[in-house]
PDB file of N, CA and C in Angstrom:
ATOM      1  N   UNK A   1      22.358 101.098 197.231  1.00  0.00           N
ATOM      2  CA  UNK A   1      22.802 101.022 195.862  1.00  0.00           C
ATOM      3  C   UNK A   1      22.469 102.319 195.128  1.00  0.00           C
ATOM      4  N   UNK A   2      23.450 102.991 194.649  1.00  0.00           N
ATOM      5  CA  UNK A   2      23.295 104.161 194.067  1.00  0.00           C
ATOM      6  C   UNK A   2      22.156 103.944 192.570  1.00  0.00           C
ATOM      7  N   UNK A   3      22.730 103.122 191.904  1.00  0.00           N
ATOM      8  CA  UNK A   3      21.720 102.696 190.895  1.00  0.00           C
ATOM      9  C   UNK A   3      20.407 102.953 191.003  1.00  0.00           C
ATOM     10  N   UNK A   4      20.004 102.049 192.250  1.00  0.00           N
ATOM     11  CA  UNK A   4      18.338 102.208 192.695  1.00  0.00           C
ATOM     12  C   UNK A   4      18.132 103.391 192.472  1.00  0.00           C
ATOM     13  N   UNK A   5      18.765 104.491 192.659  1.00  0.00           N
ATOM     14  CA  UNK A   5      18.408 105.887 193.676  1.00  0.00           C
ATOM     15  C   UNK A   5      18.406 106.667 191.788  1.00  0.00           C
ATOM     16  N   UNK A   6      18.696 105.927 190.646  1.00  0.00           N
ATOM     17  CA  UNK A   6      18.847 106.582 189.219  1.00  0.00           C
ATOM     18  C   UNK A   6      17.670 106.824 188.621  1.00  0.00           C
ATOM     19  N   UNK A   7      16.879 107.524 188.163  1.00  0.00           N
ATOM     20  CA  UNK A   7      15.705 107.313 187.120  1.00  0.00           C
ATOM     21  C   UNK A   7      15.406 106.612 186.011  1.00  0.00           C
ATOM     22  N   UNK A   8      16.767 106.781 185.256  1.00  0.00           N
ATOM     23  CA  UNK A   8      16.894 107.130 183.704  1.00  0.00           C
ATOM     24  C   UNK A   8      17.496 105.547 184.111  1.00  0.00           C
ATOM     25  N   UNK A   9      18.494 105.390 184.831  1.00  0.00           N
ATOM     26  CA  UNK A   9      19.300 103.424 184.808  1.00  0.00           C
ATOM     27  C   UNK A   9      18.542 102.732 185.481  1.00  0.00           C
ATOM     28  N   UNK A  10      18.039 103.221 186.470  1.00  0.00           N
ATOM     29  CA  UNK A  10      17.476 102.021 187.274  1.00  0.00           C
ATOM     30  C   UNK A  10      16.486 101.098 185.988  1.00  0.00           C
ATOM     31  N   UNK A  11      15.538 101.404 185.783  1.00  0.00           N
ATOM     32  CA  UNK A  11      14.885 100.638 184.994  1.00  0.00           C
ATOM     33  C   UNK A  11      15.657 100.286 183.691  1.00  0.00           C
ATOM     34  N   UNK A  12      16.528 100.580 183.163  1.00  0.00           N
ATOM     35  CA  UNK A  12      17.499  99.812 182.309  1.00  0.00           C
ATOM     36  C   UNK A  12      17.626  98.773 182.616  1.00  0.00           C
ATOM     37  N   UNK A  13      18.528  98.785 183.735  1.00  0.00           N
ATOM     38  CA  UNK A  13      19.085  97.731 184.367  1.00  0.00           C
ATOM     39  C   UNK A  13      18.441  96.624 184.690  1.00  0.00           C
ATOM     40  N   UNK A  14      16.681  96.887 185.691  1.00  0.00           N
ATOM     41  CA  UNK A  14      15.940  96.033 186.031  1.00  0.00           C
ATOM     42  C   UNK A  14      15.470  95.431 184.824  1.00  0.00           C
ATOM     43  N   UNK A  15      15.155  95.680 183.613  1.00  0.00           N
ATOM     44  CA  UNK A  15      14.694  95.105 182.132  1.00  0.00           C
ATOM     45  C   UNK A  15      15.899  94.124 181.818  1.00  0.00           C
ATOM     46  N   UNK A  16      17.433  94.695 181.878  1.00  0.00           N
ATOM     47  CA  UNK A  16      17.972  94.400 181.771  1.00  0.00           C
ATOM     48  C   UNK A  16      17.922  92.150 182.701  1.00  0.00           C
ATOM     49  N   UNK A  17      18.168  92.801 183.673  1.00  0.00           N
ATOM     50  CA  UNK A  17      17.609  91.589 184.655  1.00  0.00           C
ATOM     51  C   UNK A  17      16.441  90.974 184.802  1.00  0.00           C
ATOM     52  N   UNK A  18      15.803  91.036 184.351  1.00  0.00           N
ATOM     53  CA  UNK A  18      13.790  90.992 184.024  1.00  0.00           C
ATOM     54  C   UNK A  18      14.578  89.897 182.118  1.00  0.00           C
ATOM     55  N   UNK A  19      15.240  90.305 181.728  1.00  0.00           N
ATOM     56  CA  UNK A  19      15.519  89.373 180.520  1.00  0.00           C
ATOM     57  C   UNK A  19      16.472  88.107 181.017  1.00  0.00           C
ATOM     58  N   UNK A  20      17.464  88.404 181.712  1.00  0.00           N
ATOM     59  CA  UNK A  20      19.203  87.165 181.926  1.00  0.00           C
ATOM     60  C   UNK A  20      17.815  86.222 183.137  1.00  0.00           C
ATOM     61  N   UNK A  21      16.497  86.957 184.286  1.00  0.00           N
ATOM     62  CA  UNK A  21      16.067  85.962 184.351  1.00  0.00           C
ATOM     63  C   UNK A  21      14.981  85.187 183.595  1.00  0.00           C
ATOM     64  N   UNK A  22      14.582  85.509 182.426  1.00  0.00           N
ATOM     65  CA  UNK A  22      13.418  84.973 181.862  1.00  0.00           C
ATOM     66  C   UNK A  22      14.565  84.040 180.903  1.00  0.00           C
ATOM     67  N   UNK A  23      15.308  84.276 180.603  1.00  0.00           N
ATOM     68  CA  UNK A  23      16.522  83.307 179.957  1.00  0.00           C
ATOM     69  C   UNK A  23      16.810  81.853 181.102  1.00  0.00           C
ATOM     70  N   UNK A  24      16.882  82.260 182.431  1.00  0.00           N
ATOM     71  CA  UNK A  24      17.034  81.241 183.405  1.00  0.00           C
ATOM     72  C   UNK A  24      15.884  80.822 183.551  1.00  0.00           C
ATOM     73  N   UNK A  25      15.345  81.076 183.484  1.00  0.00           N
ATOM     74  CA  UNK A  25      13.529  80.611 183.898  1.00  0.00           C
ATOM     75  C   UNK A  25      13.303  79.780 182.539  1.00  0.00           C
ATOM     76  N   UNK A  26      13.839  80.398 181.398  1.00  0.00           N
ATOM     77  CA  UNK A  26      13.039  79.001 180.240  1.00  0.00           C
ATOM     78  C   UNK A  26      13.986  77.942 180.229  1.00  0.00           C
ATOM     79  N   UNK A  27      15.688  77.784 180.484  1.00  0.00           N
ATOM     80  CA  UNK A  27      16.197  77.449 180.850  1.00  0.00           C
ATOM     81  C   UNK A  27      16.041  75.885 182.064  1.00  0.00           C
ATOM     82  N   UNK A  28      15.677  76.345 182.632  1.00  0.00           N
ATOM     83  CA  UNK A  28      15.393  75.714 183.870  1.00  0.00           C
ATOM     84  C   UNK A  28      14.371  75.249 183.575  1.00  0.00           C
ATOM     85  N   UNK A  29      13.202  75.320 183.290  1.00  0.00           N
ATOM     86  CA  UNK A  29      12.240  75.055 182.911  1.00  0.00           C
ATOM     87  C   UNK A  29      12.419  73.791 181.856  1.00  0.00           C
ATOM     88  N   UNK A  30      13.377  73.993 180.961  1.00  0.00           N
ATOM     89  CA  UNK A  30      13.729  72.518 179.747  1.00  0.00           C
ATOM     90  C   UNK A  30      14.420  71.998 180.193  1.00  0.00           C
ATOM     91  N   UNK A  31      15.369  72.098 181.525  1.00  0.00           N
ATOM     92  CA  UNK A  31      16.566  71.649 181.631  1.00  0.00           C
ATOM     93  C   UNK A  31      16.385  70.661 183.273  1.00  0.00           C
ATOM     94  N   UNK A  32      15.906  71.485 184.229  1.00  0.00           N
ATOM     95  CA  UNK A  32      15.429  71.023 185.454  1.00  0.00           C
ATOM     96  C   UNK A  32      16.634  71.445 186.371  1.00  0.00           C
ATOM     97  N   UNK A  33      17.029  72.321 185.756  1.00  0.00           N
ATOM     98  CA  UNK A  33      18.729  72.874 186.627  1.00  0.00           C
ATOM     99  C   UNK A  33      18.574  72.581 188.287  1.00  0.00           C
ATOM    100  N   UNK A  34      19.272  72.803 188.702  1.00  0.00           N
ATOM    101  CA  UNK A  34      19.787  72.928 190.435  1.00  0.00           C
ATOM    102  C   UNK A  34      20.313  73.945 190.423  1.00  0.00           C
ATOM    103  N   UNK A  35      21.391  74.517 189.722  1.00  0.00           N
ATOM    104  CA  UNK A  35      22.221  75.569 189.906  1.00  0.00           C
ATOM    105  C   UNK A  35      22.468  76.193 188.914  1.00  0.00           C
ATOM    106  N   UNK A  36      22.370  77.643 188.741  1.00  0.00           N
ATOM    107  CA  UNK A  36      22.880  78.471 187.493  1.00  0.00           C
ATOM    108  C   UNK A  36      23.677  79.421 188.425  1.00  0.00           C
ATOM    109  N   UNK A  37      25.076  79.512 187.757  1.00  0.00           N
ATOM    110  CA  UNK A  37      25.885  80.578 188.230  1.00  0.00           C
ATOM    111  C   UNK A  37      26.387  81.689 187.409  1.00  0.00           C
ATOM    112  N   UNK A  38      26.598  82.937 187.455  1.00  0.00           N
ATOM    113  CA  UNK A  38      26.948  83.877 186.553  1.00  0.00           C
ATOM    114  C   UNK A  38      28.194  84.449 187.288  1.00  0.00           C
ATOM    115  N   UNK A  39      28.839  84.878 186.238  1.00  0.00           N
ATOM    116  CA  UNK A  39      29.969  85.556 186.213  1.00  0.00           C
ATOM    117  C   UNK A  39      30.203  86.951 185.549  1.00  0.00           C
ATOM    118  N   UNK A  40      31.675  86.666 185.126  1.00  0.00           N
ATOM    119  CA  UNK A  40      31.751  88.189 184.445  1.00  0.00           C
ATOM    120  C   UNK A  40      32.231  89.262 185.422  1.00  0.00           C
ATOM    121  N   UNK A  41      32.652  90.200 185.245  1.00  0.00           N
ATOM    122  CA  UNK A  41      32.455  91.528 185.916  1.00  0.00           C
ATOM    123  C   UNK A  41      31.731  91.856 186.226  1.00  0.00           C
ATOM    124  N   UNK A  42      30.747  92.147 185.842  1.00  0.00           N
ATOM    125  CA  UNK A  42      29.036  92.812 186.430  1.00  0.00           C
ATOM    126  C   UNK A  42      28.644  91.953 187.267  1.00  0.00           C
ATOM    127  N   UNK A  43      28.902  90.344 187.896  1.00  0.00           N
ATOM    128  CA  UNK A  43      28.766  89.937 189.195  1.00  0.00           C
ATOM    129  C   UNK A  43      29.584  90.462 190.356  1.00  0.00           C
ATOM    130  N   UNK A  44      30.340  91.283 190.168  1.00  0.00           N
ATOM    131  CA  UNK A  44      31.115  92.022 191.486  1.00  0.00           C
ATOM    132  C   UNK A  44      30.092  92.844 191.629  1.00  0.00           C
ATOM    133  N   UNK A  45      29.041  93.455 191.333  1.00  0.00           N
ATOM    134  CA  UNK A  45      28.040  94.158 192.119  1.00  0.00           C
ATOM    135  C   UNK A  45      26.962  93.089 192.473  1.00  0.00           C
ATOM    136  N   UNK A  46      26.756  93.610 193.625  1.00  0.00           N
ATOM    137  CA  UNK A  46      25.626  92.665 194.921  1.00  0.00           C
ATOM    138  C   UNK A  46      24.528  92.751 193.599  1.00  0.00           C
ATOM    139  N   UNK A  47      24.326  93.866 193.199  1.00  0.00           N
ATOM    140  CA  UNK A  47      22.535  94.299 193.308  1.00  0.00           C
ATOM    141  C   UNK A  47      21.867  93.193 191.948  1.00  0.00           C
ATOM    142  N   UNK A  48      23.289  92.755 191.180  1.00  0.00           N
ATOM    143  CA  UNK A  48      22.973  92.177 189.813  1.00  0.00           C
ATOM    144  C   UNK A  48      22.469  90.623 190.647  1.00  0.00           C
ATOM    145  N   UNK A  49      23.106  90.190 191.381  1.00  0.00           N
ATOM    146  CA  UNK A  49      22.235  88.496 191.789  1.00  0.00           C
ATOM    147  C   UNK A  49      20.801  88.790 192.174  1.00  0.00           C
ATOM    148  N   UNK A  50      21.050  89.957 193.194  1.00  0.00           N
ATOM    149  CA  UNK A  50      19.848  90.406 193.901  1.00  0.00           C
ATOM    150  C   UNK A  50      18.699  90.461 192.971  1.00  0.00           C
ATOM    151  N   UNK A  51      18.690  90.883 191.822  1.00  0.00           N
ATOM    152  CA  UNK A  51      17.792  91.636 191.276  1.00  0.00           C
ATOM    153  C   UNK A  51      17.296  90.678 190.107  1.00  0.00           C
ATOM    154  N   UNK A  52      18.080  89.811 190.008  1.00  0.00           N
ATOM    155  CA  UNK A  52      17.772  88.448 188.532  1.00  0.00           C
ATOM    156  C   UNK A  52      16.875  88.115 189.423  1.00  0.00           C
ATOM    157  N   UNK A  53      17.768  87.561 191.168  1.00  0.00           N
ATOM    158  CA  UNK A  53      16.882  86.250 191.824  1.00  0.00           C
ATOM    159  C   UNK A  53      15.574  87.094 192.178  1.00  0.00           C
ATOM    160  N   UNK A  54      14.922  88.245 192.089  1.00  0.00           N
ATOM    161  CA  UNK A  54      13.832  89.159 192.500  1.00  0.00           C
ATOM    162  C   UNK A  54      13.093  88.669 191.371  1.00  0.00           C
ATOM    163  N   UNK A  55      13.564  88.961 189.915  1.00  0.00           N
ATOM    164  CA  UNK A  55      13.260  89.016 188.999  1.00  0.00           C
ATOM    165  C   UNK A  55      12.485  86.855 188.252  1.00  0.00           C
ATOM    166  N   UNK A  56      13.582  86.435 188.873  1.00  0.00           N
ATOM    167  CA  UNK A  56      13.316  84.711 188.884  1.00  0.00           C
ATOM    168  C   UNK A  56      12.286  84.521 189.744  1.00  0.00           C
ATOM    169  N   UNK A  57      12.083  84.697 190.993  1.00  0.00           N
ATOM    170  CA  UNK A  57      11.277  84.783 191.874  1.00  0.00           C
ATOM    171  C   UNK A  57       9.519  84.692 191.362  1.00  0.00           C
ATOM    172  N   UNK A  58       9.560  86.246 190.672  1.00  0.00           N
ATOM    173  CA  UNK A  58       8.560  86.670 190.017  1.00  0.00           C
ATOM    174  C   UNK A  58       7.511  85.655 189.099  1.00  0.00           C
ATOM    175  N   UNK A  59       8.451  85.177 188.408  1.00  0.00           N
ATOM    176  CA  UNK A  59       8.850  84.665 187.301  1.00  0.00           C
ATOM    177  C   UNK A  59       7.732  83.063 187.520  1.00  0.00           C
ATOM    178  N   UNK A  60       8.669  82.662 188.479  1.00  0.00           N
ATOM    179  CA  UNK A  60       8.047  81.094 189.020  1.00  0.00           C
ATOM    180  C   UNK A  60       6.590  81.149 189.756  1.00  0.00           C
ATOM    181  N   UNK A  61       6.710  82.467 190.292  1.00  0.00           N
ATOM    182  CA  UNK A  61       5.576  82.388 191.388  1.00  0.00           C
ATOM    183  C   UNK A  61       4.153  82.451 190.434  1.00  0.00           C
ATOM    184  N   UNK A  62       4.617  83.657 189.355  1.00  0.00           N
ATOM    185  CA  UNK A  62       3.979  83.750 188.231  1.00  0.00           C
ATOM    186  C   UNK A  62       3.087  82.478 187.639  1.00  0.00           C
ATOM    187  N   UNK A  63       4.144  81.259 186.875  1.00  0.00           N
ATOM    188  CA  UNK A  63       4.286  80.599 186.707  1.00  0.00           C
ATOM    189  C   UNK A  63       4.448  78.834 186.751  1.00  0.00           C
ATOM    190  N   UNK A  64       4.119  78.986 188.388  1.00  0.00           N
ATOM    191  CA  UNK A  64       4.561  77.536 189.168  1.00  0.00           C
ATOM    192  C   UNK A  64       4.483  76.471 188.279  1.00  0.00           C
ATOM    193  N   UNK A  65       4.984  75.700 187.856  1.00  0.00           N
ATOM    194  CA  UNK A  65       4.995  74.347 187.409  1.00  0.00           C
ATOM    195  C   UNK A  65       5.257  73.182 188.532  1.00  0.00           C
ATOM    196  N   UNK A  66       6.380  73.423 189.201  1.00  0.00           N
ATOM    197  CA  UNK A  66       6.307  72.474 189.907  1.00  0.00           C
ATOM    198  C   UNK A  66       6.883  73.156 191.257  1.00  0.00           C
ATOM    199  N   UNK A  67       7.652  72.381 192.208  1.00  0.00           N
ATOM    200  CA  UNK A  67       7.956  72.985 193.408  1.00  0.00           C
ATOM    201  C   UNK A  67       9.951  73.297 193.445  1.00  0.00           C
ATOM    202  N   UNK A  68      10.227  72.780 192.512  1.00  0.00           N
ATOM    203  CA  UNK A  68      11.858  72.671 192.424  1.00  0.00           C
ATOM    204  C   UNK A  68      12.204  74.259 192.086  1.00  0.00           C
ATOM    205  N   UNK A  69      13.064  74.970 193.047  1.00  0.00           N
ATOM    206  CA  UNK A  69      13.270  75.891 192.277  1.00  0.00           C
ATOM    207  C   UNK A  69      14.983  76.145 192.198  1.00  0.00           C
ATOM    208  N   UNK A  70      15.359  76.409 190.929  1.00  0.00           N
ATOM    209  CA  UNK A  70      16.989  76.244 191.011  1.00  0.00           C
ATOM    210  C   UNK A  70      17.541  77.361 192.009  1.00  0.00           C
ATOM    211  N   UNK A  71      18.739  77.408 191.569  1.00  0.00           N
ATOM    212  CA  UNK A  71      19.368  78.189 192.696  1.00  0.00           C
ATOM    213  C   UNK A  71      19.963  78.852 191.871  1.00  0.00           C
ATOM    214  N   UNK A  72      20.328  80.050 191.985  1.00  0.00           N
ATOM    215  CA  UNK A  72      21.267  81.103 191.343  1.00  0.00           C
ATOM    216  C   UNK A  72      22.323  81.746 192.323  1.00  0.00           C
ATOM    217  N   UNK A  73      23.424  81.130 191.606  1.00  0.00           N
ATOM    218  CA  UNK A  73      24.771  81.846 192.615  1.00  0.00           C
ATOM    219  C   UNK A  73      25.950  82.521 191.661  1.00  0.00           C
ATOM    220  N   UNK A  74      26.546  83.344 192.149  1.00  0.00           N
ATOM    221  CA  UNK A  74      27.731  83.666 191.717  1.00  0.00           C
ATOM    222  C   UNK A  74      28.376  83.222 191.545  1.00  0.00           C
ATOM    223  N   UNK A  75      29.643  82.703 190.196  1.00  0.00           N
ATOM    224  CA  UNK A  75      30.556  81.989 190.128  1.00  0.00           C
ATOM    225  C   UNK A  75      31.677  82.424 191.098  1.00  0.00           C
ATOM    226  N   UNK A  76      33.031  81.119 191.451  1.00  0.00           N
ATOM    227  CA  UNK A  76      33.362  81.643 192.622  1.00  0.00           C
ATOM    228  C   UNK A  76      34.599  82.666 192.046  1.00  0.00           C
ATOM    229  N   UNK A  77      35.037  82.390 191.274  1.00  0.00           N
ATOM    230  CA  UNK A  77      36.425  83.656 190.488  1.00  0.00           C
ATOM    231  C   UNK A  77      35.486  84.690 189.726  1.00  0.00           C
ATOM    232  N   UNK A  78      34.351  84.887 189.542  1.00  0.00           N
ATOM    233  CA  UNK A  78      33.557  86.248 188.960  1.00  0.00           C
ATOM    234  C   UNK A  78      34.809  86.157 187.904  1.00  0.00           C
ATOM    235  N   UNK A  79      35.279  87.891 187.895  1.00  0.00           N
ATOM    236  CA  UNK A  79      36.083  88.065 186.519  1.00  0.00           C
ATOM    237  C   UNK A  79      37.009  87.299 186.190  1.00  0.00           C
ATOM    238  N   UNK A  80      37.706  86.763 186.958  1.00  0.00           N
ATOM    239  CA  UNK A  80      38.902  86.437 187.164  1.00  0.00           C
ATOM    240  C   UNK A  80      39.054  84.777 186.378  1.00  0.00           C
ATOM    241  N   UNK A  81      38.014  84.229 186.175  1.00  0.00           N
ATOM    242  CA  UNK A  81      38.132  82.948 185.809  1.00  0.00           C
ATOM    243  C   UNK A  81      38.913  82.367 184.102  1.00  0.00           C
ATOM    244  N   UNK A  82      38.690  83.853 183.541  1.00  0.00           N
ATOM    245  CA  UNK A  82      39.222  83.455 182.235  1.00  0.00           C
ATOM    246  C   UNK A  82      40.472  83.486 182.315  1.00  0.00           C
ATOM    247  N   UNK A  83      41.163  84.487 183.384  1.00  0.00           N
ATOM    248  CA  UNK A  83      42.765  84.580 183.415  1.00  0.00           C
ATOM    249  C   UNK A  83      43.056  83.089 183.870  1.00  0.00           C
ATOM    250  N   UNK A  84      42.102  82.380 185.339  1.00  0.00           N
ATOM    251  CA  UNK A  84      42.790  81.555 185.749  1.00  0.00           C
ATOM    252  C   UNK A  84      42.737  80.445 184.659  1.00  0.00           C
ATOM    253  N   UNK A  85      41.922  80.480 183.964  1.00  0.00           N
ATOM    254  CA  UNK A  85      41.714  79.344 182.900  1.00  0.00           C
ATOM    255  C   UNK A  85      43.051  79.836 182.146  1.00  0.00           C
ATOM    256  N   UNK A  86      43.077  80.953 181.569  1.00  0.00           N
ATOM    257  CA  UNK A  86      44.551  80.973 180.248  1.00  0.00           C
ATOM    258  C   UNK A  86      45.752  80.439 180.702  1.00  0.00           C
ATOM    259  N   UNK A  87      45.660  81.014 182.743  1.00  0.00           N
ATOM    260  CA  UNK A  87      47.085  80.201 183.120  1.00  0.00           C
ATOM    261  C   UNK A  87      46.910  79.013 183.252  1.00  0.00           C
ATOM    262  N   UNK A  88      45.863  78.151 183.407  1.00  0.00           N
ATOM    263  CA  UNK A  88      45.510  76.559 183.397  1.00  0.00           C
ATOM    264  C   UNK A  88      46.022  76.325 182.423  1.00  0.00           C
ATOM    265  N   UNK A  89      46.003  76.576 181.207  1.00  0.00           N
ATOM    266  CA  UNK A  89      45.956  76.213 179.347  1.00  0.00           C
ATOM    267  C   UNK A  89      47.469  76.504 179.312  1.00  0.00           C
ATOM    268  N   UNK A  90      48.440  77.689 179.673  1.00  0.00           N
ATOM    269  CA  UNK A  90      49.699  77.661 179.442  1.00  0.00           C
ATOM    270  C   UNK A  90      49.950  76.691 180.423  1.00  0.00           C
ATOM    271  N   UNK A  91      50.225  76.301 181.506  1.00  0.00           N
ATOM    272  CA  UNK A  91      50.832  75.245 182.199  1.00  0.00           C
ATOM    273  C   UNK A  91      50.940  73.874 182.174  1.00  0.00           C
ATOM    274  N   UNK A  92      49.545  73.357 181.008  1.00  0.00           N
ATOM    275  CA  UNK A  92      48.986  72.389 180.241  1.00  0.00           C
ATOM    276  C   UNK A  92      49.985  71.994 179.111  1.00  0.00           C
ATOM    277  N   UNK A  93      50.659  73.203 178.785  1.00  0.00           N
ATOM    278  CA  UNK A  93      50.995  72.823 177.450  1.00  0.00           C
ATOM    279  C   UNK A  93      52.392  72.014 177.770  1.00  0.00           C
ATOM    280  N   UNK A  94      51.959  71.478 176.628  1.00  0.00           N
ATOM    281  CA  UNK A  94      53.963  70.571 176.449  1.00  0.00           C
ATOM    282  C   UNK A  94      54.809  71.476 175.620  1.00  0.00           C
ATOM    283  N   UNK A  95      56.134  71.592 176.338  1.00  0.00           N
ATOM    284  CA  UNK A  95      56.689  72.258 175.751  1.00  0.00           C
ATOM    285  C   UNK A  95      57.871  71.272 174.484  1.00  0.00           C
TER     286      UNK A  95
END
């Protein structure tokens, strides 16, 4: 990952991910999730799951409450889900 190899981004980024998982972690924590999935564009890069679930990891081990730990996956259309949703919503409609 070129990122890694940045000075000035790499640690952006990891803060960046060090926050979306402390958001899943309190999350999960009130909620008792099984599964959180993310999307968007910025899930077409590997390093963004990689680096939450590093970052979640941390987080719990830190933290243990109990032994359940959710799962974090990629949604399965990433960007693409809002288009397929708008064409869901036009094909829906009555004309």
């Amino acid at each position: 990952y070129i990122i890694k190899k940045d000075p000035i981004a790499y640690p952006i980024f990891k803060k960046y991910c060090n926050n979306i998982a402390q958001v899943i972690y309190n999350a999960d924590y009130l909620l008792d999730l099984d599964r959180i999935a993310i999307g968007g564009g910025i899930s077409s890069q590997p390093i963004l799951l990689e680096t939450i679930q590093e970052s979640f990891m941390e987080l719990r081990n830190k933290y243990r409450e109990d032994v359940h730990d959710a799962q974090i996956v990629l949604c399965q259309y990433k960007n693409d889900a809002n288009l397929i949703g708008a064409m869901a919503h036009l094909m829906n409609q009555k004309h």
